[in-house]
N, C-alpha and C. Protein backbone atom coordinates (compact mmCIF):
# COMPACT_ATOMS: atom_id res chain seq x y z
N UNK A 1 174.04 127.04 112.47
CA UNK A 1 173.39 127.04 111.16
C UNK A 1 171.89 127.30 111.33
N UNK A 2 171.58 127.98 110.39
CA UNK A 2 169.89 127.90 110.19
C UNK A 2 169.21 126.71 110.14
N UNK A 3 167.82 126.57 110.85
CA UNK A 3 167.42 125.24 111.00
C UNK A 3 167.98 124.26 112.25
N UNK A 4 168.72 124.94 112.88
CA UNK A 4 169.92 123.94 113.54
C UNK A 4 169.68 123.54 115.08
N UNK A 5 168.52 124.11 115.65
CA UNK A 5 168.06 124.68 117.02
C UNK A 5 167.88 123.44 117.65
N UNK A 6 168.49 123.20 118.76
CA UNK A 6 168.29 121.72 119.43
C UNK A 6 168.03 122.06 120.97
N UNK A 7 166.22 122.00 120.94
CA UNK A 7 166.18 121.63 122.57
C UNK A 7 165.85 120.52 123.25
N UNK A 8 166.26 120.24 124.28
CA UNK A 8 166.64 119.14 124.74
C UNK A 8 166.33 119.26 126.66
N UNK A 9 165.27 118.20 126.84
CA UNK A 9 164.54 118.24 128.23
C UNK A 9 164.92 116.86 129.03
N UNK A 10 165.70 116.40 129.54
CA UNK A 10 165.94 115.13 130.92
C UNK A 10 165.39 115.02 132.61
N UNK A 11 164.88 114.23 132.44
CA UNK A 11 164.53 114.50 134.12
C UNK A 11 165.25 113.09 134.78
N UNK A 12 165.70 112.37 135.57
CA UNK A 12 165.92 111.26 135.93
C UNK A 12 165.85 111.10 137.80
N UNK A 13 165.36 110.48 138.06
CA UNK A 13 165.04 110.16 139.47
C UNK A 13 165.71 108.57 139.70
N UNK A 14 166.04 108.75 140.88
CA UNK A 14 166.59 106.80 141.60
C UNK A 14 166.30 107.14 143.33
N UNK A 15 164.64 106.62 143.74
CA UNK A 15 164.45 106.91 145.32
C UNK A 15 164.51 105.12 145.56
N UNK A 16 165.02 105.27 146.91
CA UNK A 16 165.49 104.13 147.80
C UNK A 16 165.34 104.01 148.81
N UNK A 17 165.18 102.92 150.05
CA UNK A 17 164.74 103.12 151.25
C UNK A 17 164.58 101.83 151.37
N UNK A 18 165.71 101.60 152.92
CA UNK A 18 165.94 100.39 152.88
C UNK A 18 165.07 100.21 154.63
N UNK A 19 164.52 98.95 154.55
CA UNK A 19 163.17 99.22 155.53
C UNK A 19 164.18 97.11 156.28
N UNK A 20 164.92 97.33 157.52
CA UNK A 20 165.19 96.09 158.05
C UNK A 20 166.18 95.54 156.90
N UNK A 21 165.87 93.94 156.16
CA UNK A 21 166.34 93.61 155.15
C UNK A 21 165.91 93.28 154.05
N UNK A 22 165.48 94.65 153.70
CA UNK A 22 164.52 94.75 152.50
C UNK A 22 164.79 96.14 151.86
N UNK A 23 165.48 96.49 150.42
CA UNK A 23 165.66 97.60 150.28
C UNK A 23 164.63 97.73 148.68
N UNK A 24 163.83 98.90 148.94
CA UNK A 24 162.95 99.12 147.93
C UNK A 24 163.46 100.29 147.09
N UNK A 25 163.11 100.31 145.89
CA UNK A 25 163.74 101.34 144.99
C UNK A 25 162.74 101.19 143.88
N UNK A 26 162.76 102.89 142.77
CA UNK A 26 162.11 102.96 142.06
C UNK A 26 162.82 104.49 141.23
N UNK A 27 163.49 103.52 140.23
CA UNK A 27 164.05 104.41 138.85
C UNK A 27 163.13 105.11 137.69
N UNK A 28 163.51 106.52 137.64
CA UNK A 28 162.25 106.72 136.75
C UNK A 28 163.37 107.79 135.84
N UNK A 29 163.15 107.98 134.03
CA UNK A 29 163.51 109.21 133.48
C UNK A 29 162.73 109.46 132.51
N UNK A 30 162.87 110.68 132.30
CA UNK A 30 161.82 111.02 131.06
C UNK A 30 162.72 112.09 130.29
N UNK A 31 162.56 112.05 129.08
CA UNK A 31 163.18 113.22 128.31
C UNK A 31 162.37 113.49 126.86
N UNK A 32 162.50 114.72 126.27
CA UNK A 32 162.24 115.75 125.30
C UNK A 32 162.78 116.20 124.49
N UNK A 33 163.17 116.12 123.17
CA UNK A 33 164.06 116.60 122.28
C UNK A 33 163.21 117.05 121.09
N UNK A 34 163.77 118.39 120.89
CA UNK A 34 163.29 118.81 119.18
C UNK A 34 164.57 119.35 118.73
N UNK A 35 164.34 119.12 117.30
CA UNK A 35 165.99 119.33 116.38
C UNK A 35 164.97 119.76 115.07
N UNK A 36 165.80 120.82 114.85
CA UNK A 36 165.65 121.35 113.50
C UNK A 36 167.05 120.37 112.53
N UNK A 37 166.74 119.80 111.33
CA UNK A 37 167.50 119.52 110.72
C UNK A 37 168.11 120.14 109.40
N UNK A 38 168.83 120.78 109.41
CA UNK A 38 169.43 121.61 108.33
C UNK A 38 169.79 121.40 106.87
N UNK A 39 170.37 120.26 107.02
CA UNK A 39 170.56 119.41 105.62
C UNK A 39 172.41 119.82 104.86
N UNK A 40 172.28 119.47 104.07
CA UNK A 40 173.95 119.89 103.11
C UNK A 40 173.71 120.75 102.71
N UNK A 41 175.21 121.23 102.26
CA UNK A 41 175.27 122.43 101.65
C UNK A 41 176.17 121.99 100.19
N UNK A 42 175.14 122.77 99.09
CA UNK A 42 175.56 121.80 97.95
C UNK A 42 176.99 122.81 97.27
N UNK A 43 177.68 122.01 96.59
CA UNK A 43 179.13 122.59 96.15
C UNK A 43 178.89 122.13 94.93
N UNK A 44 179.17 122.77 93.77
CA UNK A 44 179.09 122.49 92.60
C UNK A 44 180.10 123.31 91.97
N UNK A 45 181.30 123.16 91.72
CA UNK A 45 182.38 124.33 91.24
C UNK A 45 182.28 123.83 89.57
N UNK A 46 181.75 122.88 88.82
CA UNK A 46 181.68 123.65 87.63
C UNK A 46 180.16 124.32 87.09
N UNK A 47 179.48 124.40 88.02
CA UNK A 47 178.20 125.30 87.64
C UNK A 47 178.77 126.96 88.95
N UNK A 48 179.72 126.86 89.42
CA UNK A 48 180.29 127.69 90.17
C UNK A 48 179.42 127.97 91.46
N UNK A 49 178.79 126.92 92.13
CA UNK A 49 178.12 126.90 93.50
C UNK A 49 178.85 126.22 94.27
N UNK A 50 179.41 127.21 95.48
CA UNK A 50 179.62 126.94 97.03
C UNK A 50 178.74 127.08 98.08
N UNK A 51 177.65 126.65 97.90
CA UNK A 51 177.04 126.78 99.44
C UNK A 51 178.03 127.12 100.82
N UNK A 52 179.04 125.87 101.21
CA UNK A 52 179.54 125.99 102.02
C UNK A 52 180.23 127.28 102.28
N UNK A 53 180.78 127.51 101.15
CA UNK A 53 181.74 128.99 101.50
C UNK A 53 181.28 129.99 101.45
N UNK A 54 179.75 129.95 100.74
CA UNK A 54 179.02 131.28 100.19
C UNK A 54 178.11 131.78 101.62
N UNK A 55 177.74 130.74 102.03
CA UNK A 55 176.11 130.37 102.89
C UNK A 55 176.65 129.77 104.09
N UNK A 56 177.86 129.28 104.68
CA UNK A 56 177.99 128.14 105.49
C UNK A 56 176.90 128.20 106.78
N UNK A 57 176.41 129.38 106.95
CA UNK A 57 175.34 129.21 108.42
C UNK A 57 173.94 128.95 107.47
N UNK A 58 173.45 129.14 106.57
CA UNK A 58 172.22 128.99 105.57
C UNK A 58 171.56 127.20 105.90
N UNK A 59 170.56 126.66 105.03
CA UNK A 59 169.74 125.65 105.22
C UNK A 59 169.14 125.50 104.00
N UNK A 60 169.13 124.19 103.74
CA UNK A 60 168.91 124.34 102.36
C UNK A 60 167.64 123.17 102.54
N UNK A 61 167.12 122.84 103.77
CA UNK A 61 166.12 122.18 104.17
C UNK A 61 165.37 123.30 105.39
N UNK A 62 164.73 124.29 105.44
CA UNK A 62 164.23 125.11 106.36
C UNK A 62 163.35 124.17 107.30
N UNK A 63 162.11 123.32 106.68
CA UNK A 63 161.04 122.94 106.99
C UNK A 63 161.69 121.59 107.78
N UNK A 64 162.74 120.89 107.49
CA UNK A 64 162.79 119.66 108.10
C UNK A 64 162.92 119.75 109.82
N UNK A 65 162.24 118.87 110.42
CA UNK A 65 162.49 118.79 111.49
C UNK A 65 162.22 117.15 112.11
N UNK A 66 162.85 116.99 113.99
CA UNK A 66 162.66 115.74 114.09
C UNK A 66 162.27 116.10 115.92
N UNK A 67 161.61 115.21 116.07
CA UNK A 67 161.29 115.15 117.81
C UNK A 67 161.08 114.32 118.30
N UNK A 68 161.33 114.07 119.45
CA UNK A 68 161.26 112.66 120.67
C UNK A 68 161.27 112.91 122.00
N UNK A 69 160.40 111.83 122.54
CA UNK A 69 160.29 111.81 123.97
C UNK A 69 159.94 110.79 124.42
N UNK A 70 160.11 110.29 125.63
CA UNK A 70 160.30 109.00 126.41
C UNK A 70 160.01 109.02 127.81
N UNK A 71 159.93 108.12 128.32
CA UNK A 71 159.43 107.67 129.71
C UNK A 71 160.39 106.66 129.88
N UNK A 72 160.46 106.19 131.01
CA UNK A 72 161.18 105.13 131.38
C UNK A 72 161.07 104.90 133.17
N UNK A 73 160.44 103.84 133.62
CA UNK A 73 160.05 103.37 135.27
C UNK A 73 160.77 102.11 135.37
N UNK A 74 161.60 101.76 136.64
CA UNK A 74 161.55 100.58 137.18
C UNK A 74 161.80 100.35 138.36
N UNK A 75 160.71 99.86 138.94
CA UNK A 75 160.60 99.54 140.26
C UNK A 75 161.20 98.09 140.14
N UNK A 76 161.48 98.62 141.84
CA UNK A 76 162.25 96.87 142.61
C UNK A 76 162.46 96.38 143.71
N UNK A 77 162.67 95.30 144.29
CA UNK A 77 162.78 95.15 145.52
C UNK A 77 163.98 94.24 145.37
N UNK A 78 164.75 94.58 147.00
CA UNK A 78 165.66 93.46 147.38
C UNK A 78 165.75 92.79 148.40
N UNK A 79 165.68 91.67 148.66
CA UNK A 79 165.24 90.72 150.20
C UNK A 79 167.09 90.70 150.20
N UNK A 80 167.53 91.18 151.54
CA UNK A 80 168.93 90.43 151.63
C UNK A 80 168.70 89.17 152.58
N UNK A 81 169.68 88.13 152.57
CA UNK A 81 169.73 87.77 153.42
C UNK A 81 171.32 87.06 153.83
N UNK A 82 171.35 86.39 154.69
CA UNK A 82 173.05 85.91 154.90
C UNK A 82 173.87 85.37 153.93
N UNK A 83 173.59 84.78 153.23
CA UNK A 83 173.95 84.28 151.95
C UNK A 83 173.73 84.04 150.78
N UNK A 84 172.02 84.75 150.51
CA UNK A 84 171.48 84.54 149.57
C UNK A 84 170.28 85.94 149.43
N UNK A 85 170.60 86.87 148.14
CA UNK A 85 170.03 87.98 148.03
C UNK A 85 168.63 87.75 146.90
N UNK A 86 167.17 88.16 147.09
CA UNK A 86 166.46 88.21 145.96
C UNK A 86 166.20 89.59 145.38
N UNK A 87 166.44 89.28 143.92
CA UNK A 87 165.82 90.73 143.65
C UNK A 87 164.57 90.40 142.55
N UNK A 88 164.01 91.81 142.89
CA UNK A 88 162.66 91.67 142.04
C UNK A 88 162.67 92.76 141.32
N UNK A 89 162.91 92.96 139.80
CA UNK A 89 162.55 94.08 139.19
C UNK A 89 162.01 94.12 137.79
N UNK A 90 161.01 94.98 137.78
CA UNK A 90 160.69 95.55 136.34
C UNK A 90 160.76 96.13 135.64
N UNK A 91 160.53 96.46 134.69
CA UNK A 91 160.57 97.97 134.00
C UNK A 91 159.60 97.97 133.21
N UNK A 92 159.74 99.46 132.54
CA UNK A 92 158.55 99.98 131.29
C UNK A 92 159.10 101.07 130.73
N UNK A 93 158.80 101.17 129.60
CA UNK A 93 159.07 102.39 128.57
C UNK A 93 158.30 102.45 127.78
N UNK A 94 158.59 103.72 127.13
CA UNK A 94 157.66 104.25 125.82
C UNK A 94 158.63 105.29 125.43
N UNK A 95 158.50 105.48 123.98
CA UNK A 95 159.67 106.94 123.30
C UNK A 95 158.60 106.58 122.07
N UNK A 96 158.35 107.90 121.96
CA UNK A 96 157.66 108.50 120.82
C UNK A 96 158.47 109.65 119.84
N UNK A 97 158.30 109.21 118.25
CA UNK A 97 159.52 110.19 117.68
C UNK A 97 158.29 110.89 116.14
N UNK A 98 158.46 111.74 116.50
CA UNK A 98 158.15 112.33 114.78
C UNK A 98 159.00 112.81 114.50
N UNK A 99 158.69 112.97 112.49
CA UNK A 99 160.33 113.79 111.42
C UNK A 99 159.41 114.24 110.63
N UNK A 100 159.89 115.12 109.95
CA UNK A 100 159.51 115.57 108.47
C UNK A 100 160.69 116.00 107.87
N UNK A 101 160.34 115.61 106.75
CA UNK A 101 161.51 116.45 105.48
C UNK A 101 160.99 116.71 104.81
N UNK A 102 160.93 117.97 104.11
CA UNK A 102 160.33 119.00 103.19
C UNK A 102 161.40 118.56 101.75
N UNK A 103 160.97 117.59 100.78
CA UNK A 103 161.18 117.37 99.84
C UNK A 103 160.38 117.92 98.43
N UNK A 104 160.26 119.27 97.86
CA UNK A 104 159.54 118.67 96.91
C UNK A 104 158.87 117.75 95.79
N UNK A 105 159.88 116.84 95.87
CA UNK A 105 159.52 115.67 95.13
C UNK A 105 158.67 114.33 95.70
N UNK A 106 159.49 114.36 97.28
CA UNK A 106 158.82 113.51 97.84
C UNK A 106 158.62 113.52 99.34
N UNK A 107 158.14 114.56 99.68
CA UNK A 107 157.46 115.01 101.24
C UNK A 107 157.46 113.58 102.14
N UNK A 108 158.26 113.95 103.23
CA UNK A 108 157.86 113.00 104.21
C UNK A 108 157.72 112.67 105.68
N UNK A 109 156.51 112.42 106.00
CA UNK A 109 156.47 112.31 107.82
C UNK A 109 156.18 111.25 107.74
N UNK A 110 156.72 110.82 109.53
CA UNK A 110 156.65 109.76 110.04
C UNK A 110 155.98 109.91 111.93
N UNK A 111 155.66 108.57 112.34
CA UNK A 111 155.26 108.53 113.97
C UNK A 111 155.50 107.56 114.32
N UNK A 112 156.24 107.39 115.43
CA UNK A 112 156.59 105.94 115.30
C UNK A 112 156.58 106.03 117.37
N UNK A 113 155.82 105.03 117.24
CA UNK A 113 155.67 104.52 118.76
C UNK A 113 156.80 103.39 119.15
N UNK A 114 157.69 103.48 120.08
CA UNK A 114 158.17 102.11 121.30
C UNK A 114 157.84 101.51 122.12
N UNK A 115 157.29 101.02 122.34
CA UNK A 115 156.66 100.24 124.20
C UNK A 115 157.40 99.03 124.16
N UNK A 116 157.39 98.93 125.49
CA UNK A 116 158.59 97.57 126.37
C UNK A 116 158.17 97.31 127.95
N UNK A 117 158.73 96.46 128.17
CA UNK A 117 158.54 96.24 129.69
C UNK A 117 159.50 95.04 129.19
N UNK A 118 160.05 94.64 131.20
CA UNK A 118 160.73 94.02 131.14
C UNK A 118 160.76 93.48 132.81
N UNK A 119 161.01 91.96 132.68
CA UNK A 119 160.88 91.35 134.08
C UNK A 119 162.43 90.88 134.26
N UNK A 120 163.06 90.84 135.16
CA UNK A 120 164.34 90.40 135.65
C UNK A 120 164.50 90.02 137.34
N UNK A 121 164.15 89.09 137.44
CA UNK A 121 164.05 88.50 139.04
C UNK A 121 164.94 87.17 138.56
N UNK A 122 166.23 87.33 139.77
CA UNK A 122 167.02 86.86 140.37
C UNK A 122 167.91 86.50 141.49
N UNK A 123 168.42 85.51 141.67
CA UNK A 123 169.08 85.01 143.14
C UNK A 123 170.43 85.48 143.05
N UNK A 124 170.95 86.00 144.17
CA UNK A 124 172.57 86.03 143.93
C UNK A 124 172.94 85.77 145.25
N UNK A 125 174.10 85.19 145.43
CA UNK A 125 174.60 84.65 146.40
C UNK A 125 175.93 84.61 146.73
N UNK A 126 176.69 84.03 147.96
CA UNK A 126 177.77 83.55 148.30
C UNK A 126 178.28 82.04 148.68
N UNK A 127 179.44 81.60 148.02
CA UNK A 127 179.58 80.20 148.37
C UNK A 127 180.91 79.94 148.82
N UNK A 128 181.11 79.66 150.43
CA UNK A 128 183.03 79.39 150.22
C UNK A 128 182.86 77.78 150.22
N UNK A 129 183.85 78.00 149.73
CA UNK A 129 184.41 76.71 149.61
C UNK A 129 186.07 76.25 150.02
N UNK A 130 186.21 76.47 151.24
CA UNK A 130 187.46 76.39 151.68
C UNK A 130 187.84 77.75 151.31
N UNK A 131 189.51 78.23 150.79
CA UNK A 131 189.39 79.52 151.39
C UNK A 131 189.25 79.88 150.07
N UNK A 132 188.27 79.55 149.40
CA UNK A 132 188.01 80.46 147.95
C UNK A 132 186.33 80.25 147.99
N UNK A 133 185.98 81.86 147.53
CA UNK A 133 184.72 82.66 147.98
C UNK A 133 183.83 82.38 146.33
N UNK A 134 183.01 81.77 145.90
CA UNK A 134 182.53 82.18 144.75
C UNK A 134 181.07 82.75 145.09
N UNK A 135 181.08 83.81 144.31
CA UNK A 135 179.60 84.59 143.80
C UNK A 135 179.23 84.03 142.79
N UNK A 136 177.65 83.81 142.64
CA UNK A 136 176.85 83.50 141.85
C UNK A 136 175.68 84.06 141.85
N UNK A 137 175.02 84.37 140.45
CA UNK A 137 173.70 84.75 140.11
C UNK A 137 172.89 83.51 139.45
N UNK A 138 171.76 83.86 139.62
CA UNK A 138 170.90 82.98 138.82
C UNK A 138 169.25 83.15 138.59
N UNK A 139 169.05 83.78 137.43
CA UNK A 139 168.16 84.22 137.36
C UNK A 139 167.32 84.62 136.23
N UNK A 140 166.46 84.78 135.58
CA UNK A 140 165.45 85.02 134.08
C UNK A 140 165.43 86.62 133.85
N UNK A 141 165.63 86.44 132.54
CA UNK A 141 165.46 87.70 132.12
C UNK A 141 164.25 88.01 130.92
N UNK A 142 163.31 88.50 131.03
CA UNK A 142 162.37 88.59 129.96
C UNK A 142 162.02 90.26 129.24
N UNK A 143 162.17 90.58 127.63
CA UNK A 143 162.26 91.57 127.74
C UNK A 143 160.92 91.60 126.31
N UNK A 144 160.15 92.53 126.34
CA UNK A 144 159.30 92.76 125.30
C UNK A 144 158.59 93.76 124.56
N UNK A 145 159.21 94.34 123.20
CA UNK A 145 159.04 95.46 122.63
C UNK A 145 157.94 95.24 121.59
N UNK A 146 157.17 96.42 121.49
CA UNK A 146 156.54 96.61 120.65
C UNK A 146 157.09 97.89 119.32
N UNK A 147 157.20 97.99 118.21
CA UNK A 147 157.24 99.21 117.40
C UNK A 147 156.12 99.77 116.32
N UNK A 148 155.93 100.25 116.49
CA UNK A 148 154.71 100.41 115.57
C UNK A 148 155.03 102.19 114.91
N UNK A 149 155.13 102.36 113.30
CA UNK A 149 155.21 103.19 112.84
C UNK A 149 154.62 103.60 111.69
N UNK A 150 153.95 105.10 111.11
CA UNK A 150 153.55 105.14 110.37
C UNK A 150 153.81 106.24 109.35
N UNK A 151 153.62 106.25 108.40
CA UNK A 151 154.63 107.47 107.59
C UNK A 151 153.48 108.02 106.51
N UNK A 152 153.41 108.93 106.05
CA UNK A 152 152.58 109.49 105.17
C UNK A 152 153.51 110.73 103.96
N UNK A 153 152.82 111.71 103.53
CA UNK A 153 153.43 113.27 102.71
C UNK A 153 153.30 113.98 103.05
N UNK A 154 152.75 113.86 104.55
CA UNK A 154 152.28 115.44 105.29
C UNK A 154 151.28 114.87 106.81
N UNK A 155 151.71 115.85 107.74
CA UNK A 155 151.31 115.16 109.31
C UNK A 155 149.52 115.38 108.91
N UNK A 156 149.06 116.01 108.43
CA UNK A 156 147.53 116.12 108.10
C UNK A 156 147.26 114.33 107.58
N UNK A 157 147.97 114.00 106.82
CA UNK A 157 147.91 112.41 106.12
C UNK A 157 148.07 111.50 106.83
N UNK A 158 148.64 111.54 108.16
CA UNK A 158 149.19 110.29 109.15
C UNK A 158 147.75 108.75 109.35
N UNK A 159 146.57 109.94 109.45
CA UNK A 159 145.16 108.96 109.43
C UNK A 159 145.52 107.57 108.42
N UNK A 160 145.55 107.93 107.56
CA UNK A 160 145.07 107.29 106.06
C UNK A 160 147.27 107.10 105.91
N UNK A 161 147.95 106.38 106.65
CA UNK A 161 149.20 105.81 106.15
C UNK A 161 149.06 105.79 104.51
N UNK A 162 150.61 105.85 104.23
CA UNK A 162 151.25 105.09 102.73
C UNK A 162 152.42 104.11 103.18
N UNK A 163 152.34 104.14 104.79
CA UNK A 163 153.25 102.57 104.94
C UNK A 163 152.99 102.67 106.74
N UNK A 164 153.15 101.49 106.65
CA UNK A 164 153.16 100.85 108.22
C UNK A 164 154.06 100.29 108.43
N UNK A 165 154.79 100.09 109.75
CA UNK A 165 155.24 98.89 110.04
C UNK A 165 154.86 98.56 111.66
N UNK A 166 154.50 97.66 112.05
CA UNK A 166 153.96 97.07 113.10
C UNK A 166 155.48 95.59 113.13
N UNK A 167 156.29 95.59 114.88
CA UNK A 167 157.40 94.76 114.75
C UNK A 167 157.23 94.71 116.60
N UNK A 168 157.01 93.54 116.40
CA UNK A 168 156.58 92.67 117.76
C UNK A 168 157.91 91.79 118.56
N UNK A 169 159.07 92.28 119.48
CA UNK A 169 160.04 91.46 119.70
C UNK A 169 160.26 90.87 120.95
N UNK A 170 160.44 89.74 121.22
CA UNK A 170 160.86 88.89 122.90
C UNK A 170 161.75 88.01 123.22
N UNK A 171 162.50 88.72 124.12
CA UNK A 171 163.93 88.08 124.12
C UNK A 171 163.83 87.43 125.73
N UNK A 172 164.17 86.10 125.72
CA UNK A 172 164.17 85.50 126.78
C UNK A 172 165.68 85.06 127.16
């Protein structure tokens, strides 16, 4: 369809290297997306309009569009040892998205930021106990997003918002 064009960019990396009993690692991806959004195709059979059957590749939104991109890192470490493993890891992100829709009535863009990080250090282990083996973890997980978005009638307007939202979240 017209309007319909979707490109789309991924990169993802996982390097490792285990040094004695200590294995270090560091996850990283990033990606890129733009989308044209096309919209419906209007059917009206008693004013005698088929878009779909008349137009089906047509757009009845030319101007709308949407895009995103992201980051994403987490480094880590792992101590092994005979019965008891530590790990240490973090993370971080960010994804950034703009849209527009070409409404004449009511035009609209948006920008909207993600940020996060995240701590997860834990013990895992082995326990027999006669001839039955239990595994166990034990360990904190802390995770913390920020969103922050802003919307206007046109990307020239983004300065001077007609709405915000700012949304602060932490999950322990």
């Amino acid at each position: 369809r017209d309007n319909n064009a979707l490109k789309q960019r991924t990169a993802f990396a996982d390097l490792r290297h285990r040094l004695d009993d200590t294995t270090f690692y560091l996850t990283a991806q990033a990606d890129k997306q733009e989308l044209g959004i096309p919209g419906g195709r209007l059917v009206d059979p008693g004013a005698g309009v088929n878009e779909f059957r008349d137009d089906p590749e047509g757009t009845s939104t030319p101007l709308n569009w949407a895009d995103q991109d992201g980051v994403y890192v987490m480094p880590g470490v792992v101590i092994h040892g005979d019965k008891v493993n530590i790990h240490l890891e973090a993370g971080a992100r960010r994804k950034r998205q703009q849209y527009y829709f070409d409404d004449a009535s009511f035009p609209f863009y948006a920008e909207t930021e993600i940020k996060g990080f995240s701590v997860t250090p834990r013990l895992t282990g082995v326990l027999d106990t006669g001839p039955v083996r239990h595994e166990w973890t034990l360990g904190w997980d802390l995770y913390q997003s920020e969103y922050e978005s802003d919307s206007a009638d046109a990307r020239a307007n983004i300065g001077n918002p007609t709405g915000t939202k700012d949304i602060d979240q932490r999950q322990e």
